[in-house]
PDB file of N, CA and C in Angstrom:
ATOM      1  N   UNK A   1       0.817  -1.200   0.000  1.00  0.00           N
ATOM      2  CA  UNK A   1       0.000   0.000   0.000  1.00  0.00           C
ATOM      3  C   UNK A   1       0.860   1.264   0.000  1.00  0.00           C
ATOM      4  N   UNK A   2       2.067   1.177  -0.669  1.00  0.00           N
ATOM      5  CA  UNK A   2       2.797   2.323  -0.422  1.00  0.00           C
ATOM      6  C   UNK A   2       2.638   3.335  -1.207  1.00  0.00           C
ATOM      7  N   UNK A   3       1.880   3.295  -2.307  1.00  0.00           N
ATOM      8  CA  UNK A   3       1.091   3.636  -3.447  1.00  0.00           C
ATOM      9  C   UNK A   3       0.180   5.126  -2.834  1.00  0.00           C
ATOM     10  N   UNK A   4       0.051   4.692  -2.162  1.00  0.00           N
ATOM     11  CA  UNK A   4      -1.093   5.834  -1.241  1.00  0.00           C
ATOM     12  C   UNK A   4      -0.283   6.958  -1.047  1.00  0.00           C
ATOM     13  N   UNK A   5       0.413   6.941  -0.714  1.00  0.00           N
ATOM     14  CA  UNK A   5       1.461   8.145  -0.344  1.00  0.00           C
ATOM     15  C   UNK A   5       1.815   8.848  -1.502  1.00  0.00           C
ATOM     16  N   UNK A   6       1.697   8.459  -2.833  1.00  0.00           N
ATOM     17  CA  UNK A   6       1.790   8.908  -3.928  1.00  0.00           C
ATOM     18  C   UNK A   6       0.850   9.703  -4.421  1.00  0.00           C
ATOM     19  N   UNK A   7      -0.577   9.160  -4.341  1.00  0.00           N
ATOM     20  CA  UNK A   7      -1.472   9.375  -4.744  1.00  0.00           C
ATOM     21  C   UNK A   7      -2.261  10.688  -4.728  1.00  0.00           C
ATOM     22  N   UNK A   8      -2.245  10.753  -3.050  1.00  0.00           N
ATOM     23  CA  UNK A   8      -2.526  11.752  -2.681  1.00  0.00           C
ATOM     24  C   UNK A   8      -1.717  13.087  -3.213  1.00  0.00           C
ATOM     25  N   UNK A   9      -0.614  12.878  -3.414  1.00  0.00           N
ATOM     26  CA  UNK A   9       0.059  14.437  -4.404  1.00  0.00           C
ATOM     27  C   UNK A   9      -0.280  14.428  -5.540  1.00  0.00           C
ATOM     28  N   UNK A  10      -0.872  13.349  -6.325  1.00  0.00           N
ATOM     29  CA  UNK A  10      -1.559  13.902  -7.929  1.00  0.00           C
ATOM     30  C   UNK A  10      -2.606  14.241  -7.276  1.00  0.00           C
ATOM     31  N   UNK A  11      -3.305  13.945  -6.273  1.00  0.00           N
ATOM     32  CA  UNK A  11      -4.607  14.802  -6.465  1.00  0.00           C
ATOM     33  C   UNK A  11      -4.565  16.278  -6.688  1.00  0.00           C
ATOM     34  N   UNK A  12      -3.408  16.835  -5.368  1.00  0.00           N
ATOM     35  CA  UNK A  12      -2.507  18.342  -5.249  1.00  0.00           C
ATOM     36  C   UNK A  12      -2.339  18.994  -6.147  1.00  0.00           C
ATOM     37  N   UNK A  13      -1.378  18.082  -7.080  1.00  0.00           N
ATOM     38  CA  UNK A  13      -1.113  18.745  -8.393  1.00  0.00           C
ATOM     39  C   UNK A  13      -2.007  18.994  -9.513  1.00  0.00           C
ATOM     40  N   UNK A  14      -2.983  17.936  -9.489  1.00  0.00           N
ATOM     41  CA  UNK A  14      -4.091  18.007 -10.164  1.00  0.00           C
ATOM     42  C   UNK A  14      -5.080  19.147  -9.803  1.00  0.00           C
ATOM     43  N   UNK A  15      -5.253  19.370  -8.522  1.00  0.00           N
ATOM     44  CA  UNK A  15      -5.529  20.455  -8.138  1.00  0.00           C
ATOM     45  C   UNK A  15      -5.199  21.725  -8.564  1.00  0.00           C
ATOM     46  N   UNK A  16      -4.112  22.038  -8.641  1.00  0.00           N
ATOM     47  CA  UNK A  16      -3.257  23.198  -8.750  1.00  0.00           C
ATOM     48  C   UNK A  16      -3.296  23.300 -10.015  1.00  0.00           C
ATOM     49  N   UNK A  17      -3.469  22.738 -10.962  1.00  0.00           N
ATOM     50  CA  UNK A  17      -2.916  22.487 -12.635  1.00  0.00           C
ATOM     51  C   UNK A  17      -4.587  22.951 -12.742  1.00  0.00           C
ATOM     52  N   UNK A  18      -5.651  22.430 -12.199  1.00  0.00           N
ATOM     53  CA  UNK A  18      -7.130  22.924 -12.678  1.00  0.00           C
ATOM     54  C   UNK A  18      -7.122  24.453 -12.306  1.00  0.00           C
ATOM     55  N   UNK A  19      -7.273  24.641 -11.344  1.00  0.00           N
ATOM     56  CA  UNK A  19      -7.293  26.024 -10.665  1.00  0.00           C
ATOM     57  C   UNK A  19      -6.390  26.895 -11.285  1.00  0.00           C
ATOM     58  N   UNK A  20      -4.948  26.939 -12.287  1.00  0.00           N
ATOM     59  CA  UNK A  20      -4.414  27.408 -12.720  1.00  0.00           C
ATOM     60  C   UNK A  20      -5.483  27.800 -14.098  1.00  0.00           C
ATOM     61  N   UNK A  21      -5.335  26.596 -14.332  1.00  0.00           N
ATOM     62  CA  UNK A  21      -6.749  27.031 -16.041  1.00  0.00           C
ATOM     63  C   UNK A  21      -7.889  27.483 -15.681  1.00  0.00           C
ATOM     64  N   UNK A  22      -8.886  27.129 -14.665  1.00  0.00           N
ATOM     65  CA  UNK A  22      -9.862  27.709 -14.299  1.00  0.00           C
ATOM     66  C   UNK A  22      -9.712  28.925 -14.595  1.00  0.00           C
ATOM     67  N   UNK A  23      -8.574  30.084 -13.418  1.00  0.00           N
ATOM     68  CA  UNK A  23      -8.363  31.207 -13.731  1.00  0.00           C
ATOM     69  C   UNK A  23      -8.362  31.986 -14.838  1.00  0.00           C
ATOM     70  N   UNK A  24      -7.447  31.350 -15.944  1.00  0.00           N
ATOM     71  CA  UNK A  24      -7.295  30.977 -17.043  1.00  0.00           C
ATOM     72  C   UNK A  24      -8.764  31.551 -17.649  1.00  0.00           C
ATOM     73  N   UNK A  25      -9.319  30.412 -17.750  1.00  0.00           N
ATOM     74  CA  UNK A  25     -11.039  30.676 -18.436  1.00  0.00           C
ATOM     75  C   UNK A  25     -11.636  31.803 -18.000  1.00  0.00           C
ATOM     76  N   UNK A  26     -11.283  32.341 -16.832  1.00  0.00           N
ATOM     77  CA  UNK A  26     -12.419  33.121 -15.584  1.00  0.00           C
ATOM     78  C   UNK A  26     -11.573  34.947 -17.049  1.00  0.00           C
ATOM     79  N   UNK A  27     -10.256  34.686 -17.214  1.00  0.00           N
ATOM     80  CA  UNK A  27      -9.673  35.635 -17.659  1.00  0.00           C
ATOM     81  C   UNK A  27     -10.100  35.973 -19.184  1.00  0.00           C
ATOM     82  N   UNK A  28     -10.440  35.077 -19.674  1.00  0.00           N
ATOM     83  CA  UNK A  28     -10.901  35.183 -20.890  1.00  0.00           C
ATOM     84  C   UNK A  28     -11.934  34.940 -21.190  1.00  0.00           C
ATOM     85  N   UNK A  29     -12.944  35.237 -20.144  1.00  0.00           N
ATOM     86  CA  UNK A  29     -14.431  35.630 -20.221  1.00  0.00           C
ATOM     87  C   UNK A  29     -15.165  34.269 -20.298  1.00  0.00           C
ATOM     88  N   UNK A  30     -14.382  32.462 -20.239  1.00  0.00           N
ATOM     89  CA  UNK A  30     -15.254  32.043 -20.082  1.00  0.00           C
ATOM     90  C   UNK A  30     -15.835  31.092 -19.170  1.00  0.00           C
ATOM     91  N   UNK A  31     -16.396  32.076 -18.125  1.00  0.00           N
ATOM     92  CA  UNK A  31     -17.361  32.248 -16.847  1.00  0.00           C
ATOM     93  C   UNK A  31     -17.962  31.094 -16.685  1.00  0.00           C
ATOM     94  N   UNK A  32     -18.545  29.853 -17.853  1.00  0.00           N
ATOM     95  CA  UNK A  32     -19.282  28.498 -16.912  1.00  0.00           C
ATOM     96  C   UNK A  32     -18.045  27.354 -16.928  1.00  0.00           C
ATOM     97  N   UNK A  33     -16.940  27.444 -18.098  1.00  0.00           N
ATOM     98  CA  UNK A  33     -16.032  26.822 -17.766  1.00  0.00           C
ATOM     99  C   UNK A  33     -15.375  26.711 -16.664  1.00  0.00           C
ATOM    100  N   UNK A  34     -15.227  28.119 -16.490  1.00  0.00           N
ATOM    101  CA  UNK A  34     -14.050  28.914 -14.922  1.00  0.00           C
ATOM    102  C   UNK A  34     -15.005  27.755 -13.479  1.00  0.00           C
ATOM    103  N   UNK A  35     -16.501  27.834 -13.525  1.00  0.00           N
ATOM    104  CA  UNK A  35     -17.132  27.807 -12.417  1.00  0.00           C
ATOM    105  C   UNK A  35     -16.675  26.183 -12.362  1.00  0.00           C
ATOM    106  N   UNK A  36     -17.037  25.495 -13.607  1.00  0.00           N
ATOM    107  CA  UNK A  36     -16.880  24.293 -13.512  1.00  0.00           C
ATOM    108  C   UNK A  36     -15.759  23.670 -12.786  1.00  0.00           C
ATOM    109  N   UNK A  37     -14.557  24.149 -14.119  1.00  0.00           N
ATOM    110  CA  UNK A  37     -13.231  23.830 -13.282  1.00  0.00           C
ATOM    111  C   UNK A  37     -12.861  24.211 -11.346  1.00  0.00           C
ATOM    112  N   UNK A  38     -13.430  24.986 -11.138  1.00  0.00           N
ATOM    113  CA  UNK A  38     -13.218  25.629  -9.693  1.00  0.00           C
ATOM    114  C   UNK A  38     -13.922  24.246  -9.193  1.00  0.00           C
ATOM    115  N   UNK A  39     -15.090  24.044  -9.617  1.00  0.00           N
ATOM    116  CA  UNK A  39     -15.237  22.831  -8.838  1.00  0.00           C
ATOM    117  C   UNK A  39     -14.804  21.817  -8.549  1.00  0.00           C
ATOM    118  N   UNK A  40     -14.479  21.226  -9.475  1.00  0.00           N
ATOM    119  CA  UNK A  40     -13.128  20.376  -9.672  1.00  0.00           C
ATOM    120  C   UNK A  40     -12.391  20.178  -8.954  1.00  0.00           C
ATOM    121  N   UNK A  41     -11.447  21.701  -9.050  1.00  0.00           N
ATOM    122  CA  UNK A  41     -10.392  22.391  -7.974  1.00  0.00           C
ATOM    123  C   UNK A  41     -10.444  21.969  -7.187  1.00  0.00           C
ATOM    124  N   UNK A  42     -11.476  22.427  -6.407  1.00  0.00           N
ATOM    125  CA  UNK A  42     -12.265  22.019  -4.578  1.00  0.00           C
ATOM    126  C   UNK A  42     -12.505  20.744  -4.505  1.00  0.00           C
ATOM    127  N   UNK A  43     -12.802  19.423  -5.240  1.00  0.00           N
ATOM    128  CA  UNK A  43     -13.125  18.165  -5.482  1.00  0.00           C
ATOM    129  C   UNK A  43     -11.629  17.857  -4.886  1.00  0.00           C
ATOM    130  N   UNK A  44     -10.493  17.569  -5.977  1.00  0.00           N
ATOM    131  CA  UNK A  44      -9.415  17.633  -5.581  1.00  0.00           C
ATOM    132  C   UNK A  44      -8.962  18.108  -5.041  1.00  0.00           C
ATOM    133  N   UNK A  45      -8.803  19.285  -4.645  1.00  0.00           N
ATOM    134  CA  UNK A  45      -8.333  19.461  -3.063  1.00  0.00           C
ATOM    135  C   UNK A  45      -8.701  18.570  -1.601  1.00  0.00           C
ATOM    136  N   UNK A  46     -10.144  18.269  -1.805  1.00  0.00           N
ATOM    137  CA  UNK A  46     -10.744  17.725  -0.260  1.00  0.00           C
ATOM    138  C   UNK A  46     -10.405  16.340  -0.872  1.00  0.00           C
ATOM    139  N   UNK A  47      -9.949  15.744  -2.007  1.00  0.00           N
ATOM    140  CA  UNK A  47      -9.549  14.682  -2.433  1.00  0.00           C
ATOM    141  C   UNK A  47      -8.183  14.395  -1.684  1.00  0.00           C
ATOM    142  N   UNK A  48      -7.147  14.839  -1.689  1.00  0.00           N
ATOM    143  CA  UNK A  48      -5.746  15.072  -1.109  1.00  0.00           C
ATOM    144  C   UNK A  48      -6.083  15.083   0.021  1.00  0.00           C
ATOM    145  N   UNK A  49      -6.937  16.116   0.849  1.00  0.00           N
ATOM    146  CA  UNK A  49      -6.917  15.927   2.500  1.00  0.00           C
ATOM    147  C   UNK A  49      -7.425  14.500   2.782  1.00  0.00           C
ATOM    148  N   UNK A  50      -8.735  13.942   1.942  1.00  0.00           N
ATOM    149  CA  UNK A  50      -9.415  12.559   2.548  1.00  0.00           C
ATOM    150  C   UNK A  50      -8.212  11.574   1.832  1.00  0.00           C
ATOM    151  N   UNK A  51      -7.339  11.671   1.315  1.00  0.00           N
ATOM    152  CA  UNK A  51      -6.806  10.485   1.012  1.00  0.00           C
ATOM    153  C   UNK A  51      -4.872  10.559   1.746  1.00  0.00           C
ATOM    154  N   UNK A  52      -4.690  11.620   2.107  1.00  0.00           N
ATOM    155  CA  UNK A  52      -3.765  12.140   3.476  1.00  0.00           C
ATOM    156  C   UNK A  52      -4.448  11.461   4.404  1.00  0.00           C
ATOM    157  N   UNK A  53      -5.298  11.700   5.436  1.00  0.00           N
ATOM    158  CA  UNK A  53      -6.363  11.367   6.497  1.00  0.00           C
ATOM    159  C   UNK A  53      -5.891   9.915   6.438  1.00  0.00           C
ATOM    160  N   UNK A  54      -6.902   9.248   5.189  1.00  0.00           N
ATOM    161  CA  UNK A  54      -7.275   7.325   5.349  1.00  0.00           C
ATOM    162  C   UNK A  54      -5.565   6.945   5.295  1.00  0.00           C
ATOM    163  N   UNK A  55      -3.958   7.838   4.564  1.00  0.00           N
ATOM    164  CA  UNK A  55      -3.257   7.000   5.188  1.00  0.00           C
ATOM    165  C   UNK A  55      -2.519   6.647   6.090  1.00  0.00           C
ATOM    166  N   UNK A  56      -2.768   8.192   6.849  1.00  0.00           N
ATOM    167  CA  UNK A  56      -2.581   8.014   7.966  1.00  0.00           C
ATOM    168  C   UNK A  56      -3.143   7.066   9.090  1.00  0.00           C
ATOM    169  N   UNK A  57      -4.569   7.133   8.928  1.00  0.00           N
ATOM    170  CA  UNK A  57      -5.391   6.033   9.429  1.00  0.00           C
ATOM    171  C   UNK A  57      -4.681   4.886   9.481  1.00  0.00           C
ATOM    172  N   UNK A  58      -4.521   3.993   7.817  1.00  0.00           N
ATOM    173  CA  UNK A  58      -3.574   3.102   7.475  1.00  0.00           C
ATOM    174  C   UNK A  58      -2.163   2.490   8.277  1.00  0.00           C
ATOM    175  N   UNK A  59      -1.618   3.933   8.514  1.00  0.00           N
ATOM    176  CA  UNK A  59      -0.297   3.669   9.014  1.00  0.00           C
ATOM    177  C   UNK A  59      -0.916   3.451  10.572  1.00  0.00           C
ATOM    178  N   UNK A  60      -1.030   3.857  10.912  1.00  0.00           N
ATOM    179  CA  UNK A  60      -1.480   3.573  12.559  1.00  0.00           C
ATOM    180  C   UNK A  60      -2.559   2.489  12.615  1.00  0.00           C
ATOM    181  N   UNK A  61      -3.158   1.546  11.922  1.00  0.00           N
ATOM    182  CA  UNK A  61      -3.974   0.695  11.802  1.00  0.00           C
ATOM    183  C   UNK A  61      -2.321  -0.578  11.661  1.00  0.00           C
ATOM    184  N   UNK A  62      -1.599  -0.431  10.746  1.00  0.00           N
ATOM    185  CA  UNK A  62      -0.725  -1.423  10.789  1.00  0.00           C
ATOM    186  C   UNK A  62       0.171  -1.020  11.991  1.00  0.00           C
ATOM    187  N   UNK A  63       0.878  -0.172  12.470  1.00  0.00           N
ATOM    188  CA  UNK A  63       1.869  -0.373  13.823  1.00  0.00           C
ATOM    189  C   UNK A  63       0.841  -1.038  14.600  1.00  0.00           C
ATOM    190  N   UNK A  64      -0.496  -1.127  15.138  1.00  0.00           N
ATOM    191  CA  UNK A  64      -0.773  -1.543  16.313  1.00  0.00           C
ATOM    192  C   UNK A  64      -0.954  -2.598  16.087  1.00  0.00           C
ATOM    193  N   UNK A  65      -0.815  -3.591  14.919  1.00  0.00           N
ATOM    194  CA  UNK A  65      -0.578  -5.015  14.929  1.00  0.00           C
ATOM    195  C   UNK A  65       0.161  -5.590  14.693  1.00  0.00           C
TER     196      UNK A  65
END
């Protein structure tokens, strides 16, 4: 499961790479793209914290056995 620890930074970057274009769209007037992508954004972002969280969970689920 060491995989997890990986994972969670494409969400980050994936994050960061939407929200970069979002802006992007928001700049060149186009306003339902921009909204969309922002959502996204925020998807992946709380994506990275819940998948940080479960491996931490993970790791302290295996030391105590």
């Amino acid at each position: 499961m060491n995989y997890l620890k990986f994972t969670q930074y494409a969400y980050l970057i994936a994050g960061i790479l939407v929200a970069i274009e979002s802006y992007n769209q928001y700049q060149a007037g186009n306003n339902d793209k921009a909204i969309i992508m922002g959502i996204f954004t925020l998807v992946a972002i709380f994506m990275f914290f819940f998948r940080r969280n479960f491996a931490k969970k993970f790791a302290e689920r295996n030391k105590k056995s």
